[in-house]
N, C-alpha and C. Protein backbone atom coordinates (compact mmCIF):
# COMPACT_ATOMS: atom_id res chain seq x y z
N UNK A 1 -30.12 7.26 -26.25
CA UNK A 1 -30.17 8.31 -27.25
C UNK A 1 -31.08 7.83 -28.39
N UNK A 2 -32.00 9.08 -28.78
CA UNK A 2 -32.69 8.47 -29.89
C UNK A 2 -32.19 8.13 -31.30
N UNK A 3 -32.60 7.49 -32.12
CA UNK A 3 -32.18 7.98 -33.32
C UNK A 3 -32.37 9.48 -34.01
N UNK A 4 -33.34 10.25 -33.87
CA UNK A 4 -32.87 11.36 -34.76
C UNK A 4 -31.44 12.32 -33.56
N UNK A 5 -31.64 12.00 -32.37
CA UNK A 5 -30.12 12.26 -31.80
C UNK A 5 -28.92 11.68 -32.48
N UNK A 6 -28.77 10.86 -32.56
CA UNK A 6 -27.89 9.77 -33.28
C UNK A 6 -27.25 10.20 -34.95
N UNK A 7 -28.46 10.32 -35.19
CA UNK A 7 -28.43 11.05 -36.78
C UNK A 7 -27.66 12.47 -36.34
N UNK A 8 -28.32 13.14 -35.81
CA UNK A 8 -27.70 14.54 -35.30
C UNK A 8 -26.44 14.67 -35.24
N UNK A 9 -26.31 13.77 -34.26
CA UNK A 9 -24.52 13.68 -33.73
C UNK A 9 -23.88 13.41 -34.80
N UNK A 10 -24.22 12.23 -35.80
CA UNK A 10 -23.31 11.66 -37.16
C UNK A 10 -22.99 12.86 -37.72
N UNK A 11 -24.06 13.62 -38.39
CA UNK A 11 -24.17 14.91 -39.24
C UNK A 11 -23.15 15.96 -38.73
N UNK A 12 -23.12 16.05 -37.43
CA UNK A 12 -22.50 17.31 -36.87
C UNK A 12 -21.01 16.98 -36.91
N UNK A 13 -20.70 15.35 -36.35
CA UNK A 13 -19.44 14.95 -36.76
C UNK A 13 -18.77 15.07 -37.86
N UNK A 14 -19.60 14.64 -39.07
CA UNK A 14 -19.16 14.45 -40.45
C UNK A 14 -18.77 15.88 -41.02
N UNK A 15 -19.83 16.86 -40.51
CA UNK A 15 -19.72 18.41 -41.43
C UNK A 15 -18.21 18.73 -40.34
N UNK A 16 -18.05 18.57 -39.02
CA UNK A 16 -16.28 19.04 -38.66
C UNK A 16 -15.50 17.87 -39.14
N UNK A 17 -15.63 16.79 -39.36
CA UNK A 17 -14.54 16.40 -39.93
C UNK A 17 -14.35 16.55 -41.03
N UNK A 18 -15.14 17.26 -42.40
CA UNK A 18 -14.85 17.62 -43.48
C UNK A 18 -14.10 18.47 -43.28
N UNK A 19 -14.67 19.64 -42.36
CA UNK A 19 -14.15 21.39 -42.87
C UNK A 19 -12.72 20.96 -42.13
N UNK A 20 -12.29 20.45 -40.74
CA UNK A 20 -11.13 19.69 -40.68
C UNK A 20 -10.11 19.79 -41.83
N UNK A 21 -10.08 18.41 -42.46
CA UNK A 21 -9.58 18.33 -43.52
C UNK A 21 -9.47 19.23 -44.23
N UNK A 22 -10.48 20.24 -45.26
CA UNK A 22 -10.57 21.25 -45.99
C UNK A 22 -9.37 21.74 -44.90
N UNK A 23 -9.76 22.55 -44.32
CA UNK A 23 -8.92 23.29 -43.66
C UNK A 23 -7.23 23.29 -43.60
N UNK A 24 -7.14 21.72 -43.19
CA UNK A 24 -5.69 21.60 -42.86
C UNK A 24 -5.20 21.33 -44.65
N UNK A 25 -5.81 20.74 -45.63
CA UNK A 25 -5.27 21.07 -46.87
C UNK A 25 -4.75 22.12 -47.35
N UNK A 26 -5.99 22.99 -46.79
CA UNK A 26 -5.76 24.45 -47.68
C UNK A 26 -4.47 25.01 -46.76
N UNK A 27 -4.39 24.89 -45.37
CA UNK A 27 -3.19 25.24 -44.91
C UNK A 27 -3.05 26.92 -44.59
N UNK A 28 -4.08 27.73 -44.47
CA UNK A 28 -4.16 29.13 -44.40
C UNK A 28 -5.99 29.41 -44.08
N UNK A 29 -6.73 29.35 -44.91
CA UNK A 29 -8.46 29.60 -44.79
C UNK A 29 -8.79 28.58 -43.61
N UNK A 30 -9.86 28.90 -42.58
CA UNK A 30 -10.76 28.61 -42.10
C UNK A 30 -12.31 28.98 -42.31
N UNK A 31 -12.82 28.26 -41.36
CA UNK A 31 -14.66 28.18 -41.98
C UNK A 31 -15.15 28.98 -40.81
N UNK A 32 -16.02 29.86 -41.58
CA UNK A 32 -16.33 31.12 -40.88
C UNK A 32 -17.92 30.28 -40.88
N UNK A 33 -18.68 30.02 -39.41
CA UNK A 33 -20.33 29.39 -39.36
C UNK A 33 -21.08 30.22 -39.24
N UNK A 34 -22.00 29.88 -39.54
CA UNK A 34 -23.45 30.69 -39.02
C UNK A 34 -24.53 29.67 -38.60
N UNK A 35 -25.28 29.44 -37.71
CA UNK A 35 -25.91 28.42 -37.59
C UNK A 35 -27.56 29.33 -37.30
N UNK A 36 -27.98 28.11 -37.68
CA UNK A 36 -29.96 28.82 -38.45
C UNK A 36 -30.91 27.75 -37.45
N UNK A 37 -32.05 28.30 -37.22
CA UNK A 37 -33.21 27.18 -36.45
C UNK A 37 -34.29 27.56 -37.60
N UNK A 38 -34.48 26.47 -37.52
CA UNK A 38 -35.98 26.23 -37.97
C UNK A 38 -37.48 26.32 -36.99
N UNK A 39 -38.25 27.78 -36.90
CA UNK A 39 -39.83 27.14 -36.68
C UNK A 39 -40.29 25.99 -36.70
N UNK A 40 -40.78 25.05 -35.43
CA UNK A 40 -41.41 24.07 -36.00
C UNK A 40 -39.90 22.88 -36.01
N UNK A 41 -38.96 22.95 -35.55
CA UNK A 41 -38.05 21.54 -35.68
C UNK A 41 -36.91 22.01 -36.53
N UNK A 42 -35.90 22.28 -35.79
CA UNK A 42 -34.38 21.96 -36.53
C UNK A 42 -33.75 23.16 -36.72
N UNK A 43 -32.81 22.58 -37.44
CA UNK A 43 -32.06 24.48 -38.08
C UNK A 43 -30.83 23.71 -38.80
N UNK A 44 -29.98 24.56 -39.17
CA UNK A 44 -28.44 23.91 -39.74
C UNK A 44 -27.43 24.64 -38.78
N UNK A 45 -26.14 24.29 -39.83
CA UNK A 45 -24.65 25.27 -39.95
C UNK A 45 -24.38 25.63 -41.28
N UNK A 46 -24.16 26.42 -41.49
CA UNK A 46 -23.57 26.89 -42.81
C UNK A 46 -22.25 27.41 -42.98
N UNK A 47 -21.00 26.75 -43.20
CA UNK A 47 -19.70 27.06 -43.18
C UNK A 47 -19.55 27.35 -44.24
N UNK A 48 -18.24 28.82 -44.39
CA UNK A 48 -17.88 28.86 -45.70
C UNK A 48 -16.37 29.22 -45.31
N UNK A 49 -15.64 29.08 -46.19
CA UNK A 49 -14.01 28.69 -46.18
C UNK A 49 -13.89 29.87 -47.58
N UNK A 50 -12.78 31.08 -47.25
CA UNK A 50 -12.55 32.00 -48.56
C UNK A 50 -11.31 32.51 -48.39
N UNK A 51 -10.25 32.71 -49.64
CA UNK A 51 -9.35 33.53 -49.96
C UNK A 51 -8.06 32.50 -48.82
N UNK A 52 -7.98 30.79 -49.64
CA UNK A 52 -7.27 30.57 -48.78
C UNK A 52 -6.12 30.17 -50.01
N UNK A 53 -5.00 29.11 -49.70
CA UNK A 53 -4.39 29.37 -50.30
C UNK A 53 -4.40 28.04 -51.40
N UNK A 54 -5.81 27.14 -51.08
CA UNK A 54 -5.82 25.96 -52.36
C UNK A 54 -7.11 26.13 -52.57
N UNK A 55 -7.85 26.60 -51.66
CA UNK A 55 -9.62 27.17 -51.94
C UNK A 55 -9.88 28.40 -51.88
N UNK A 56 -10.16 28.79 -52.92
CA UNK A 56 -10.80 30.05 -53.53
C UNK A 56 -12.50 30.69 -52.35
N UNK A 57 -13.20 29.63 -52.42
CA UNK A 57 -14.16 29.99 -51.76
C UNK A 57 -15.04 28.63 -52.41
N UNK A 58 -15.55 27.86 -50.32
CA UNK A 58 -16.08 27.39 -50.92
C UNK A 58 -17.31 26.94 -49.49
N UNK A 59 -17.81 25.69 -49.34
CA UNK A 59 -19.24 25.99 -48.27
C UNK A 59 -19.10 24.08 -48.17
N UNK A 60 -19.32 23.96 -46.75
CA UNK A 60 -19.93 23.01 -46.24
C UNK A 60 -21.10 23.10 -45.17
N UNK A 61 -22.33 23.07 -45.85
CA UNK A 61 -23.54 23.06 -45.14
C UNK A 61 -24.63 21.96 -44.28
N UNK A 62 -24.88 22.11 -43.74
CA UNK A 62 -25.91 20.68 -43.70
C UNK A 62 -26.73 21.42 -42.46
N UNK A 63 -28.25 20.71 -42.95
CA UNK A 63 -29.31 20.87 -42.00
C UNK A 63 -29.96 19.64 -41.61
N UNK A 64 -30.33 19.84 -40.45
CA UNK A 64 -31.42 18.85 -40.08
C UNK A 64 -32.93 19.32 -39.56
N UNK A 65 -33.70 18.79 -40.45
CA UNK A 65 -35.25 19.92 -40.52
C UNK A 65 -36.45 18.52 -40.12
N UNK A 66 -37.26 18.71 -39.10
CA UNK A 66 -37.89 18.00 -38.80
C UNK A 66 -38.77 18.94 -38.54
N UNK A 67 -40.34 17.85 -38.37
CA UNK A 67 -41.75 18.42 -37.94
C UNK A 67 -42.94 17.99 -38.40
N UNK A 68 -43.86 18.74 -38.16
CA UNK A 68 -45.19 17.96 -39.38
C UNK A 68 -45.22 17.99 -40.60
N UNK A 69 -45.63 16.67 -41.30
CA UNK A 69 -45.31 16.87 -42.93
C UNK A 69 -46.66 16.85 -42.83
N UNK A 70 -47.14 18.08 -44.16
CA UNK A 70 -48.54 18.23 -44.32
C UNK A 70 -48.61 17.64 -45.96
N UNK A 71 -49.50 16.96 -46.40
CA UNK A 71 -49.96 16.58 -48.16
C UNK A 71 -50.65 17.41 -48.71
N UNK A 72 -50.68 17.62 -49.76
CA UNK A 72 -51.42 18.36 -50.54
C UNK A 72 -51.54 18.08 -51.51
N UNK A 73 -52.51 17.79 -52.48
CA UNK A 73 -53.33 17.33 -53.30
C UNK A 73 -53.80 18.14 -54.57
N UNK A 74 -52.90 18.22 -55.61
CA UNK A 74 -53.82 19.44 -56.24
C UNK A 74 -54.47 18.97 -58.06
N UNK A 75 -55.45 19.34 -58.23
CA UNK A 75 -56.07 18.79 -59.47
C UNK A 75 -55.29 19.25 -60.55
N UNK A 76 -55.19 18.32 -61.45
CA UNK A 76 -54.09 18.85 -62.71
C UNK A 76 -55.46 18.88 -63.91
């Protein structure tokens, strides 16, 4: 496995074992996802957790965005 696999897997672990936790705290709300790609390399998840009974409303997100980095140079 490569590393940006590796990285991947960590990230994807870490964002369910947060909302996990969140979750079983709040004891009522779950995390409603939406997951996004990126053109060009990647995409996220975007979880949000609302109207529960210790969180009001709240978001655990994370992306992983890869591809060509372009420079740009501009005269000041």
């Amino acid at each position: 496995m490569s590393i940006k696999e590796q990285w991947i897997e960590f990230i994807d672990d870490l964002q369910n074992r947060i909302c996990t936790a969140v979750e079983q705290e709040d004891g009522k709300a779950t995390f409603v996802e939406d997951q996004w790609t990126r053109d060009g390399g990647g995409g996220g998840k975007t979880r949000v957790i609302a109207n529960g009974d210790v969180f009001e409303k709240g978001g655990v997100n994370t992306s992983v965005v890869y591809g060509k980095v372009t420079t740009r140079c501009e005269k000041h």
